[in-house]
C-alpha atoms as a PDB file:
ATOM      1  CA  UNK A   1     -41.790  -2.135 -18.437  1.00  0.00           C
ATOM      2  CA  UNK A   2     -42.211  -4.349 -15.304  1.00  0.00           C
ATOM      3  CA  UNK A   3     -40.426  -2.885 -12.205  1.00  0.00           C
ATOM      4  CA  UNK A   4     -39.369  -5.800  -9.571  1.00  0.00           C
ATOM      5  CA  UNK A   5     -41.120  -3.811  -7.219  1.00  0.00           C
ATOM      6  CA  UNK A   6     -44.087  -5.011  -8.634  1.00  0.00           C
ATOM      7  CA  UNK A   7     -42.472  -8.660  -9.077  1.00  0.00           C
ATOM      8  CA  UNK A   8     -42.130  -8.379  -5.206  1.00  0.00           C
ATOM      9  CA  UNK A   9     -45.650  -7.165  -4.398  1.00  0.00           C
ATOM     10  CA  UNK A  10     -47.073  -9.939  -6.026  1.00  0.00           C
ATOM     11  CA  UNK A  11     -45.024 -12.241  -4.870  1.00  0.00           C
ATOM     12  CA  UNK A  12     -46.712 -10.713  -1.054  1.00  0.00           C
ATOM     13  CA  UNK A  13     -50.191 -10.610  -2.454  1.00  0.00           C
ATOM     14  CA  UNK A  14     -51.418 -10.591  -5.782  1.00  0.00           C
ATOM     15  CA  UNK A  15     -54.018  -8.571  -4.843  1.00  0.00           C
ATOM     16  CA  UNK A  16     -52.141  -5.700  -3.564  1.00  0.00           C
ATOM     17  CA  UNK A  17     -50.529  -5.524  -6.367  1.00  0.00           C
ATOM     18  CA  UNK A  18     -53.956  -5.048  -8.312  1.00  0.00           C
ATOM     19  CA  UNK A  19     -55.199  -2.936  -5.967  1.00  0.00           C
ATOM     20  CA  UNK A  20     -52.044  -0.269  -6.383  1.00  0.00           C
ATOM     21  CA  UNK A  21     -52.094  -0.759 -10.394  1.00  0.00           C
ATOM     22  CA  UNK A  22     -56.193  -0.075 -10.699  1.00  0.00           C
ATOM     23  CA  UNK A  23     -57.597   1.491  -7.511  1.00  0.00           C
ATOM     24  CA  UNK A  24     -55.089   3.146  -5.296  1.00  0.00           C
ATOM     25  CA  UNK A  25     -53.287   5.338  -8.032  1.00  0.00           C
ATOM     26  CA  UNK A  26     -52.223   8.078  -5.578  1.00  0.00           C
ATOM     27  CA  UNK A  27     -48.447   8.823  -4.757  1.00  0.00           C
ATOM     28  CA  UNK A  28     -47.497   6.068  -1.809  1.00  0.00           C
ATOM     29  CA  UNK A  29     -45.761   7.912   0.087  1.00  0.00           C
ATOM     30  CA  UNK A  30     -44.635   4.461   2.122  1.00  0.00           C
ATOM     31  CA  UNK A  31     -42.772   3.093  -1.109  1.00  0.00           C
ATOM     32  CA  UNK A  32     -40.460   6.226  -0.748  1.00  0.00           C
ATOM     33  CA  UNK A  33     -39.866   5.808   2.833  1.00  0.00           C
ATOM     34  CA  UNK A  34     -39.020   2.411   2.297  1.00  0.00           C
ATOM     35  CA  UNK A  35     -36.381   3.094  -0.299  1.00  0.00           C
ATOM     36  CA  UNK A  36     -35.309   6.056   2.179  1.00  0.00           C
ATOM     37  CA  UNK A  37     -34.841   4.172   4.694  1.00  0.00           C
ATOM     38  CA  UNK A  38     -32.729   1.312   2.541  1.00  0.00           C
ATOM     39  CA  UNK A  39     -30.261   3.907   1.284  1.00  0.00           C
ATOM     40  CA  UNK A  40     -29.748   5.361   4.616  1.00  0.00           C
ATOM     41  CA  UNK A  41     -29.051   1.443   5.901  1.00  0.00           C
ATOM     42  CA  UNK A  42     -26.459   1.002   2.593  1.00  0.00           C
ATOM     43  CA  UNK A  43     -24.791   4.251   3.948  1.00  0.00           C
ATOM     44  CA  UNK A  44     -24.591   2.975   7.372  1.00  0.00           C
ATOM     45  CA  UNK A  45     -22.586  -0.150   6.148  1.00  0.00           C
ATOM     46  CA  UNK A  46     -20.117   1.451   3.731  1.00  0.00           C
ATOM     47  CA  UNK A  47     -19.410   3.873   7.072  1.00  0.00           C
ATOM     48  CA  UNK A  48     -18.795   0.764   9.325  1.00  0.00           C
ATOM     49  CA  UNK A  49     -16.765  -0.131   5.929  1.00  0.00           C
ATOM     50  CA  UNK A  50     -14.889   3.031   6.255  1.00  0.00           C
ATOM     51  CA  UNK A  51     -14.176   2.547  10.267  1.00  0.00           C
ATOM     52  CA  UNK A  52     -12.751  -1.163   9.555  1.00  0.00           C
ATOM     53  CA  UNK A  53      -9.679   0.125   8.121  1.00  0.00           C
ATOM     54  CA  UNK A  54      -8.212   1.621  11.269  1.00  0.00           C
ATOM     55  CA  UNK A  55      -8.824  -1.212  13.096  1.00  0.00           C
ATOM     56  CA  UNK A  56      -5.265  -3.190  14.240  1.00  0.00           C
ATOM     57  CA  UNK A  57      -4.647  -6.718  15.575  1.00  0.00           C
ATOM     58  CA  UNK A  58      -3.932  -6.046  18.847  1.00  0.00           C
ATOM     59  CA  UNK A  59      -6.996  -3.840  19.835  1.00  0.00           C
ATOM     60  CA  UNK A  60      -9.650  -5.543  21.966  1.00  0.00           C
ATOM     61  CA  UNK A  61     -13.509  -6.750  20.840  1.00  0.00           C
ATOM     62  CA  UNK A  62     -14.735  -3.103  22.740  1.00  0.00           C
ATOM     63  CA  UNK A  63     -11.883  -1.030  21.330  1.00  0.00           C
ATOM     64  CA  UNK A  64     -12.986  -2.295  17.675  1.00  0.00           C
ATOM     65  CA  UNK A  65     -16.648  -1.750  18.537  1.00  0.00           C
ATOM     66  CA  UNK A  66     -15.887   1.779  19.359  1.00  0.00           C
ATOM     67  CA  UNK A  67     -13.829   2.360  16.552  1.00  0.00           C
ATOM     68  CA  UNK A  68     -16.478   0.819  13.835  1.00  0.00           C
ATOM     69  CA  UNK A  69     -19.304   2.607  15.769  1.00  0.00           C
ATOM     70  CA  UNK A  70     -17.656   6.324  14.954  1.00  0.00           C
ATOM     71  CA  UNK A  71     -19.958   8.891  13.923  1.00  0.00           C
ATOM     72  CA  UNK A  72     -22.783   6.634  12.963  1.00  0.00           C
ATOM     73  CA  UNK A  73     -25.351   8.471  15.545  1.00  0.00           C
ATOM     74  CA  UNK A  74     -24.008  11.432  14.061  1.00  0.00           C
ATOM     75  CA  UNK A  75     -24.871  10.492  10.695  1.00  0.00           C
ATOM     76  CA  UNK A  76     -27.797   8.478  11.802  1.00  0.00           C
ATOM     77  CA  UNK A  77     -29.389  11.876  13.388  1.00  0.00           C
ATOM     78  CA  UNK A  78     -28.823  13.761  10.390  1.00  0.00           C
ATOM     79  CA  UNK A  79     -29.892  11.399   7.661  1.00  0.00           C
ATOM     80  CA  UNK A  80     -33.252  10.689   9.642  1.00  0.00           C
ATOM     81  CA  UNK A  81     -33.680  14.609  10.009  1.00  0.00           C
ATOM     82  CA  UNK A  82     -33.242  14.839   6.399  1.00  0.00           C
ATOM     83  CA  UNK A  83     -35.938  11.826   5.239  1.00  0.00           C
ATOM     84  CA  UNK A  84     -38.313  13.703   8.102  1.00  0.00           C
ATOM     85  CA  UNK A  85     -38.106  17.169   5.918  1.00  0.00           C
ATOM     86  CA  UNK A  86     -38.843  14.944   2.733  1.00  0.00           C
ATOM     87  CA  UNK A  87     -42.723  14.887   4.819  1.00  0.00           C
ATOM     88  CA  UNK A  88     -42.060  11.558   4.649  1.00  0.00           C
ATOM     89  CA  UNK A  89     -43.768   9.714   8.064  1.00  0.00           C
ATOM     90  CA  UNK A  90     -40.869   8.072   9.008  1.00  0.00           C
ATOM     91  CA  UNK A  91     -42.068   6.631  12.933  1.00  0.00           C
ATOM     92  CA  UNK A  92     -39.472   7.146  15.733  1.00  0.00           C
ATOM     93  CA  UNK A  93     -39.732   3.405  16.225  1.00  0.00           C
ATOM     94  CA  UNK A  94     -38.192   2.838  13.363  1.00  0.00           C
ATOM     95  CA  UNK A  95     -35.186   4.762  13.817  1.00  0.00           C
ATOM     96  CA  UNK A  96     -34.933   2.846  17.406  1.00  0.00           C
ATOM     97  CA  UNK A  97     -35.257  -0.648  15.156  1.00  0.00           C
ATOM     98  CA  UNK A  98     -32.498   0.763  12.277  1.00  0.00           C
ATOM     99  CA  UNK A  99     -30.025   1.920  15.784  1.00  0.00           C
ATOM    100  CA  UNK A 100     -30.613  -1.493  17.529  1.00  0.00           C
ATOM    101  CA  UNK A 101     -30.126  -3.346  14.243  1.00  0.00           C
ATOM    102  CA  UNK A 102     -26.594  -1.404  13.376  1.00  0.00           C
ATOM    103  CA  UNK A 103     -25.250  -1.671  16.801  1.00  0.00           C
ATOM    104  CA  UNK A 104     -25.615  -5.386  16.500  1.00  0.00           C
ATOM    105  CA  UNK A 105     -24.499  -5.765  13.038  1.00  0.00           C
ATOM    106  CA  UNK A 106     -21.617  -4.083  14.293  1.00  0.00           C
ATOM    107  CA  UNK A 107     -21.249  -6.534  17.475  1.00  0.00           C
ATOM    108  CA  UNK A 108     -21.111  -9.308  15.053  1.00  0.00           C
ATOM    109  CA  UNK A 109     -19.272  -7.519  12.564  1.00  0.00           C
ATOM    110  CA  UNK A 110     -16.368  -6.992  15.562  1.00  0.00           C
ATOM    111  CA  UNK A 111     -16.312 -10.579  16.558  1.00  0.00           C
ATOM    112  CA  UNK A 112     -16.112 -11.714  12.917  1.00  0.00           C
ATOM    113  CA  UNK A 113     -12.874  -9.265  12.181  1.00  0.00           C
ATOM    114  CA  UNK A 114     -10.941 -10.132  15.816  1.00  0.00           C
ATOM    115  CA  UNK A 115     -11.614 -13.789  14.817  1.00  0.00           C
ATOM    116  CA  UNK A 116      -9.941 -13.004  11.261  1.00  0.00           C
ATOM    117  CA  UNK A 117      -7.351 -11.002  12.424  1.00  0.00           C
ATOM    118  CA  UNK A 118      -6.287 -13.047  14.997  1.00  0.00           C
ATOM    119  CA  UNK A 119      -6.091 -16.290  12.314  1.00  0.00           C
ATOM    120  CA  UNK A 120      -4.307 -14.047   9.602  1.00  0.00           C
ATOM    121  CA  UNK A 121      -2.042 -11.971  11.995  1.00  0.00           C
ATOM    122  CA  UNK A 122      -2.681  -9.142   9.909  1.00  0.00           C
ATOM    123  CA  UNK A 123      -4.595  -5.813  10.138  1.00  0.00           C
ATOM    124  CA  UNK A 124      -8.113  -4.849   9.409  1.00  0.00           C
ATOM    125  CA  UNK A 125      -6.865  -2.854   6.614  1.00  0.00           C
ATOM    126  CA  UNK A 126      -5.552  -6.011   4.878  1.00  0.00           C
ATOM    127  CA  UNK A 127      -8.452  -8.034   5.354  1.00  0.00           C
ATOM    128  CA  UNK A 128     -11.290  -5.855   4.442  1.00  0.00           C
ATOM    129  CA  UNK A 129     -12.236  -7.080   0.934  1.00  0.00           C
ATOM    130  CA  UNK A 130     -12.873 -10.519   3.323  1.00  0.00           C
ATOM    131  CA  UNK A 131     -16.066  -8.854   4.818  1.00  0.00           C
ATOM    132  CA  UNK A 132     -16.682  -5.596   2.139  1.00  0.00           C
ATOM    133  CA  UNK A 133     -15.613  -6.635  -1.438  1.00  0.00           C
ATOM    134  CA  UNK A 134     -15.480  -4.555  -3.817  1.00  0.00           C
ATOM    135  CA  UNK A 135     -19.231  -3.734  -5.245  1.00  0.00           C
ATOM    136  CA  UNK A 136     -21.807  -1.162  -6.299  1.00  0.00           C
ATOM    137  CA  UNK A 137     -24.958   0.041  -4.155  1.00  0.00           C
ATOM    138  CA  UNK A 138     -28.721   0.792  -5.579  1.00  0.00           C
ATOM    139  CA  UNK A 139     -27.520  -0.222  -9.249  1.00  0.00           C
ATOM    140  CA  UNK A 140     -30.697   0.752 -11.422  1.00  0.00           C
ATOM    141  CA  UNK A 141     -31.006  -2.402 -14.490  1.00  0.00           C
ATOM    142  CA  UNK A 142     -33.432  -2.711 -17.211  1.00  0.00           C
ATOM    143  CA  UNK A 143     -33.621  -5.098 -20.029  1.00  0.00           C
ATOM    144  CA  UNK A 144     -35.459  -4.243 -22.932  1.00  0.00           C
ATOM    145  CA  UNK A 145     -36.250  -7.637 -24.573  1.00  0.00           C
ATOM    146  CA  UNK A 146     -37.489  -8.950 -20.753  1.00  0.00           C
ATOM    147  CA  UNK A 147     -39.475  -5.147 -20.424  1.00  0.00           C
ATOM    148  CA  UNK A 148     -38.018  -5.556 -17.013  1.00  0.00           C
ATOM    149  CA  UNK A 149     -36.661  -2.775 -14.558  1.00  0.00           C
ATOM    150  CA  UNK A 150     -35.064  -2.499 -11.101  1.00  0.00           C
ATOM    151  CA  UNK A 151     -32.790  -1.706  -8.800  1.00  0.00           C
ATOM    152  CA  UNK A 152     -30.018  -3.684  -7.495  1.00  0.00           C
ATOM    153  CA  UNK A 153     -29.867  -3.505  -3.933  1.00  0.00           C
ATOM    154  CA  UNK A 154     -26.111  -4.066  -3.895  1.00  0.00           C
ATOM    155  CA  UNK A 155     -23.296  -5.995  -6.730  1.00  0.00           C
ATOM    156  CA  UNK A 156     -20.132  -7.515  -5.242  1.00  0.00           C
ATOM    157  CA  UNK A 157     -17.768  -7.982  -7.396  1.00  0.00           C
ATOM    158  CA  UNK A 158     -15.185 -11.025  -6.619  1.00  0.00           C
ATOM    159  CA  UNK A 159     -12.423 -12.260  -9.232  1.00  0.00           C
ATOM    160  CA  UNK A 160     -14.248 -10.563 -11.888  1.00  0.00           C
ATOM    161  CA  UNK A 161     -17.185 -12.519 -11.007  1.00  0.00           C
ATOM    162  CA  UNK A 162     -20.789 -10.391 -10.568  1.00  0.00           C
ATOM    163  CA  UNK A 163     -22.981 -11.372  -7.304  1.00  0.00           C
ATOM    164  CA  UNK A 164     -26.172  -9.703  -7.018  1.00  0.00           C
ATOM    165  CA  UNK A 165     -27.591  -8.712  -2.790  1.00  0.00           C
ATOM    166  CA  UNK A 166     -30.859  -8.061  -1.712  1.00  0.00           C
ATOM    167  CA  UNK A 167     -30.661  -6.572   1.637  1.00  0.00           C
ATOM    168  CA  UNK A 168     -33.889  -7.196   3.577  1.00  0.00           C
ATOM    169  CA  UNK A 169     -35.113  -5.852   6.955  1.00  0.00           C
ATOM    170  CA  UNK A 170     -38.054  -9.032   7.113  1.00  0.00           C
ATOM    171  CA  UNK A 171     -37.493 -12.158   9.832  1.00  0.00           C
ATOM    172  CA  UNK A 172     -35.970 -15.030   7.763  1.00  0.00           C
ATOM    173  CA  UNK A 173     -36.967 -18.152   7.529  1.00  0.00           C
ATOM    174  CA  UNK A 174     -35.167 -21.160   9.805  1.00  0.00           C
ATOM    175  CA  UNK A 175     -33.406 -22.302   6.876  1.00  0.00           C
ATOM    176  CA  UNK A 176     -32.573 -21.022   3.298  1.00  0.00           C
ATOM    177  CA  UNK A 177     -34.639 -18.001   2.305  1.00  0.00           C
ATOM    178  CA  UNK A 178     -38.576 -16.980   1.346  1.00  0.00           C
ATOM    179  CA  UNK A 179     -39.850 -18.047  -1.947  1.00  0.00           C
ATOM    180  CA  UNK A 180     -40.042 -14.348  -2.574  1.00  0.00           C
ATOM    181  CA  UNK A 181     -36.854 -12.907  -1.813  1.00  0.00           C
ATOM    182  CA  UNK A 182     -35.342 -16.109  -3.825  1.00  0.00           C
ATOM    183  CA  UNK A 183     -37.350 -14.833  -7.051  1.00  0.00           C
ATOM    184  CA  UNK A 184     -36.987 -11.135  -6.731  1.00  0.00           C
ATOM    185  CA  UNK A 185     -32.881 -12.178  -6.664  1.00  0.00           C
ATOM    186  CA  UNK A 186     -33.150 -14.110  -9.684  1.00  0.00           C
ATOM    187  CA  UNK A 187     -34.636 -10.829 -10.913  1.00  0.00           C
ATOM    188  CA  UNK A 188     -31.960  -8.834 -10.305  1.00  0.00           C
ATOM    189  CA  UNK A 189     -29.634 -11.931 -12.017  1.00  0.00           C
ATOM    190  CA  UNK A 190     -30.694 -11.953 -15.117  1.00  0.00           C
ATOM    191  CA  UNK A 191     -30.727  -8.035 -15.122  1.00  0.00           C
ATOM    192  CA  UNK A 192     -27.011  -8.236 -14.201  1.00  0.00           C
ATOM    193  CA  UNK A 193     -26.290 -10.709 -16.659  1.00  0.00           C
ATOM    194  CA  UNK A 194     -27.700  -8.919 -19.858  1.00  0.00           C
ATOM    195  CA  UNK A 195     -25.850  -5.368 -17.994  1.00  0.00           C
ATOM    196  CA  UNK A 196     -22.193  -7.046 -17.900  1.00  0.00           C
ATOM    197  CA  UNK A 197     -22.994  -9.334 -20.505  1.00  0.00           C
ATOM    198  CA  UNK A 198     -21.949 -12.226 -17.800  1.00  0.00           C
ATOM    199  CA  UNK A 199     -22.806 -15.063 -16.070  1.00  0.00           C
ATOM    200  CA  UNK A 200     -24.775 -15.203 -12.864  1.00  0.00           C
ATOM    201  CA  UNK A 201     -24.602 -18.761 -11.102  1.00  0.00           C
ATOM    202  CA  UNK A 202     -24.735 -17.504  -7.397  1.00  0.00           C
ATOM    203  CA  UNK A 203     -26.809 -14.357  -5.478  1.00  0.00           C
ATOM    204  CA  UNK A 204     -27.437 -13.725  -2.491  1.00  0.00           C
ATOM    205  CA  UNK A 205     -30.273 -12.416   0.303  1.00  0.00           C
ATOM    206  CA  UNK A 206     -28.597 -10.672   3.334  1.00  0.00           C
ATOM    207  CA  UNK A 207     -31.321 -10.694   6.207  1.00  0.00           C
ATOM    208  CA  UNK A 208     -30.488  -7.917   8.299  1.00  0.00           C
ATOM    209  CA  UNK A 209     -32.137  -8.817  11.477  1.00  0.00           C
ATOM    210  CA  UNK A 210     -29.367 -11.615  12.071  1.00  0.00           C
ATOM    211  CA  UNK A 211     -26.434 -10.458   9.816  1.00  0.00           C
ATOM    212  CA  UNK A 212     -27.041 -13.583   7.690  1.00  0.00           C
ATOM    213  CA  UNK A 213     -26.081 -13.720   3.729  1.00  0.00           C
ATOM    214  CA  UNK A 214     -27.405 -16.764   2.872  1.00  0.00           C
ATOM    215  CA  UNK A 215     -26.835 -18.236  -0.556  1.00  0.00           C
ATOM    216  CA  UNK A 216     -29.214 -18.641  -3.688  1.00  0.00           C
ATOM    217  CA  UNK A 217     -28.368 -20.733  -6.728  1.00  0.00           C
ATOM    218  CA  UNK A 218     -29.576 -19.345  -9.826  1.00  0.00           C
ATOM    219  CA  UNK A 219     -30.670 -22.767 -11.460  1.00  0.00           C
ATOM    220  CA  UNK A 220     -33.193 -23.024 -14.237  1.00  0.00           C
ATOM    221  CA  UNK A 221     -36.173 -24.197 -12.094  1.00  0.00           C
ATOM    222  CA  UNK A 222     -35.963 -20.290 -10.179  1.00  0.00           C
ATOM    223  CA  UNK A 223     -35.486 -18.659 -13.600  1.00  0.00           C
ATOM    224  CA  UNK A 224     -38.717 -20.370 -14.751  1.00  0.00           C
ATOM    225  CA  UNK A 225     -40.218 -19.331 -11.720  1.00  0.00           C
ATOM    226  CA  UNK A 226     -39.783 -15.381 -12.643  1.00  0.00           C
ATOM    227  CA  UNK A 227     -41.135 -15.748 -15.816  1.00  0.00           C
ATOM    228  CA  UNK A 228     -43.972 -17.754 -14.312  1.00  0.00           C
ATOM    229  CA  UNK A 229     -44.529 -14.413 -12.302  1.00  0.00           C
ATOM    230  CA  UNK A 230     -43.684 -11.955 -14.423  1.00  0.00           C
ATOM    231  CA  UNK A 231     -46.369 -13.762 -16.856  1.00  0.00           C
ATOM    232  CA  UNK A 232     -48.848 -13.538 -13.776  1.00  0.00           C
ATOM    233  CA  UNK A 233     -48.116  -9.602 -12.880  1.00  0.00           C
ATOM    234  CA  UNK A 234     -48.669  -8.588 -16.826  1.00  0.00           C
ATOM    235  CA  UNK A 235     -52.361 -10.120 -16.531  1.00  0.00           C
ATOM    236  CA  UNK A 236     -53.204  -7.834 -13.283  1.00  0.00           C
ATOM    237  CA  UNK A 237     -50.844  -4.482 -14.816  1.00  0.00           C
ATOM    238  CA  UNK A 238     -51.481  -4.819 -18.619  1.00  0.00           C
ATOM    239  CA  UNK A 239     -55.121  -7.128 -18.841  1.00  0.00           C
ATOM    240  CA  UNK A 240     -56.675  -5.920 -15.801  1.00  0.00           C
ATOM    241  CA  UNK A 241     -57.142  -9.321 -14.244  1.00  0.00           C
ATOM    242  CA  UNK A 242     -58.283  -9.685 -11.077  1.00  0.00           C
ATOM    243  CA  UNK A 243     -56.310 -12.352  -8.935  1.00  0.00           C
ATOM    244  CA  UNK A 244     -57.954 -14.531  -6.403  1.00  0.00           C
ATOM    245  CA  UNK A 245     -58.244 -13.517  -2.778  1.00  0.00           C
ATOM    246  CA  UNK A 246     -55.949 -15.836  -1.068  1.00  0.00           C
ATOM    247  CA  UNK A 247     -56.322 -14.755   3.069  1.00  0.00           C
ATOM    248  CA  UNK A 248     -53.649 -14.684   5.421  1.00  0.00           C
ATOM    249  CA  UNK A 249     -54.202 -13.519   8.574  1.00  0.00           C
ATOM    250  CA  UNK A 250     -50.401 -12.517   8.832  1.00  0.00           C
ATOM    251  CA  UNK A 251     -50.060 -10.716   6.307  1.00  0.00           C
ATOM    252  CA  UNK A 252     -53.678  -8.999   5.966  1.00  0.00           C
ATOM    253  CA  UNK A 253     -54.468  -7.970   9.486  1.00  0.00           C
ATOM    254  CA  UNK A 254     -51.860  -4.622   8.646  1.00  0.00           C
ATOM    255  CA  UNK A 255     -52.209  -4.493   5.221  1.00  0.00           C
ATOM    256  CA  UNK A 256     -53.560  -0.846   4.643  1.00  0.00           C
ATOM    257  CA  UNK A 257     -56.016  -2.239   1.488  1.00  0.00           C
ATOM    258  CA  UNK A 258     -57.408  -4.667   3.380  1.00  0.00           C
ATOM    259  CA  UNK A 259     -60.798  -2.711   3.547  1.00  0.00           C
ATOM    260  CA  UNK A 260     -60.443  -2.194   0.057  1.00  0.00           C
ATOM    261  CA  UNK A 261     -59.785  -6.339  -0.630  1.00  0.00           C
ATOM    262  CA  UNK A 262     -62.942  -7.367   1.056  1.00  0.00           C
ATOM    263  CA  UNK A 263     -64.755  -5.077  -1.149  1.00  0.00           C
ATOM    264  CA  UNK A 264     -63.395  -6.766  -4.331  1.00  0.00           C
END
């Protein structure tokens, strides 16, 4: 079967993802940390979740801060301890980014609910399907006709209706979303549609650098992309083709097989 992961990775560089299938077939330890380090954000959010429901009209913009900010260093201390004892290299610099980026994801998140409750002169409590609907986290898909795999970042579920998320921690774009996060969703669509045995007309990518969930349509010209790709990662996984080198000084200067690129 085809894992999105490997949808995404090619979708970043073909290359890579030829290089990880052929060459580099050691354990990467960095694709664990990564999916560490996702969980531990999903967590963080269904806390702040949690905290919402105490909050009442009449508190302030700090005194809902403080209240949605409760025990998250806590738990942020001891779920970083626990990815460190996995020997994964998880750099303190990255726990200063995921801090920074949930203290102003709560910020915005405060504004957002004083704004709502103030309008609906009700509650947090009442309102909280408004920013948290009802949905499922890290949902693990596979269709067997497709051969394709993943895992659902996170479902909502509205009016019986099935949205899939992908949460990512990347700078967007100005304006709609990358080419690559827009065909990685449309991944997870059709995955969700052949699960619930439903319709998927709507996803969307949540960037979490600017607490933006910005909308994809799941027309036909993005499903034809997939396969396009999907069709494309089978020749590098299953044929052993090698894909052109296509340079890009953004994305190669840190790539860690960029040694190993030059080479082939």
């Amino acid at each position: 079967m085809i894992n999105i992961s490997s949808i995404k990775t090619h979708m970043f560089c073909p290359m890579k993802l030829y290089i990880q299938t052929h060459i580099d077939t050691e354990e990467n330890n960095d694709y664990q940390l990564a999916i560490e380090i996702k969980k531990l954000k999903m967590d963080i959010q269904d806390l702040i979740n949690k905290n919402m429901r105490k909050i009442k009209k009449e508190m302030t913009i700090a005194e809902i801060e403080s209240e949605l900010s409760e025990n998250i260093d806590t738990f942020i201390e001891s779920s970083t301890h626990a990815i460190e004892n996995m020997d994964l290299n998880l750099d303190p610099l990255k726990i200063n980014d995921i801090i920074d980026d949930t203290y102003f994801n709560i910020k915005i998140t405060a504004l957002k609910i004083k704004q709502a409750m103030n309008i609906l002169k009700k509650d947090a409590f009442a309102i909280t399907d408004m920013f948290f609907p009802n949905c499922m986290y890290s949902y693990l898909l596979k269709d067997s006709q497709l051969e394709l795999i993943g895992v659902c970042d996170k479902i909502e579920i509205i009016d019986g209706k099935y949205y899939p998320v992908s949460i990512k921690s990347s700078n967007p774009p100005l304006k709609g979303v990358w080419d690559q996060d827009a065909i990685e969703l449309v991944a997870n669509a059709i995955l969700v549609e052949e699960e619930f045995d439903t319709e998927v007309f709507v996803g969307f990518i949540y960037y979490e650098k600017i607490a933006d969930k910005r909308p994809v349509v799941m027309d036909v010209n993005l499903r034809k992309g997939l396969f396009e790709v999907i069709r494309e990662v089978k020749e590098i996984t299953e044929n052993n083709k090698l894909p052109n080198v296509k340079i890009n000084s953004k994305k190669c200067i840190n790539c860690k097989y960029k040694n190993k690129c030059i080479e082939n």
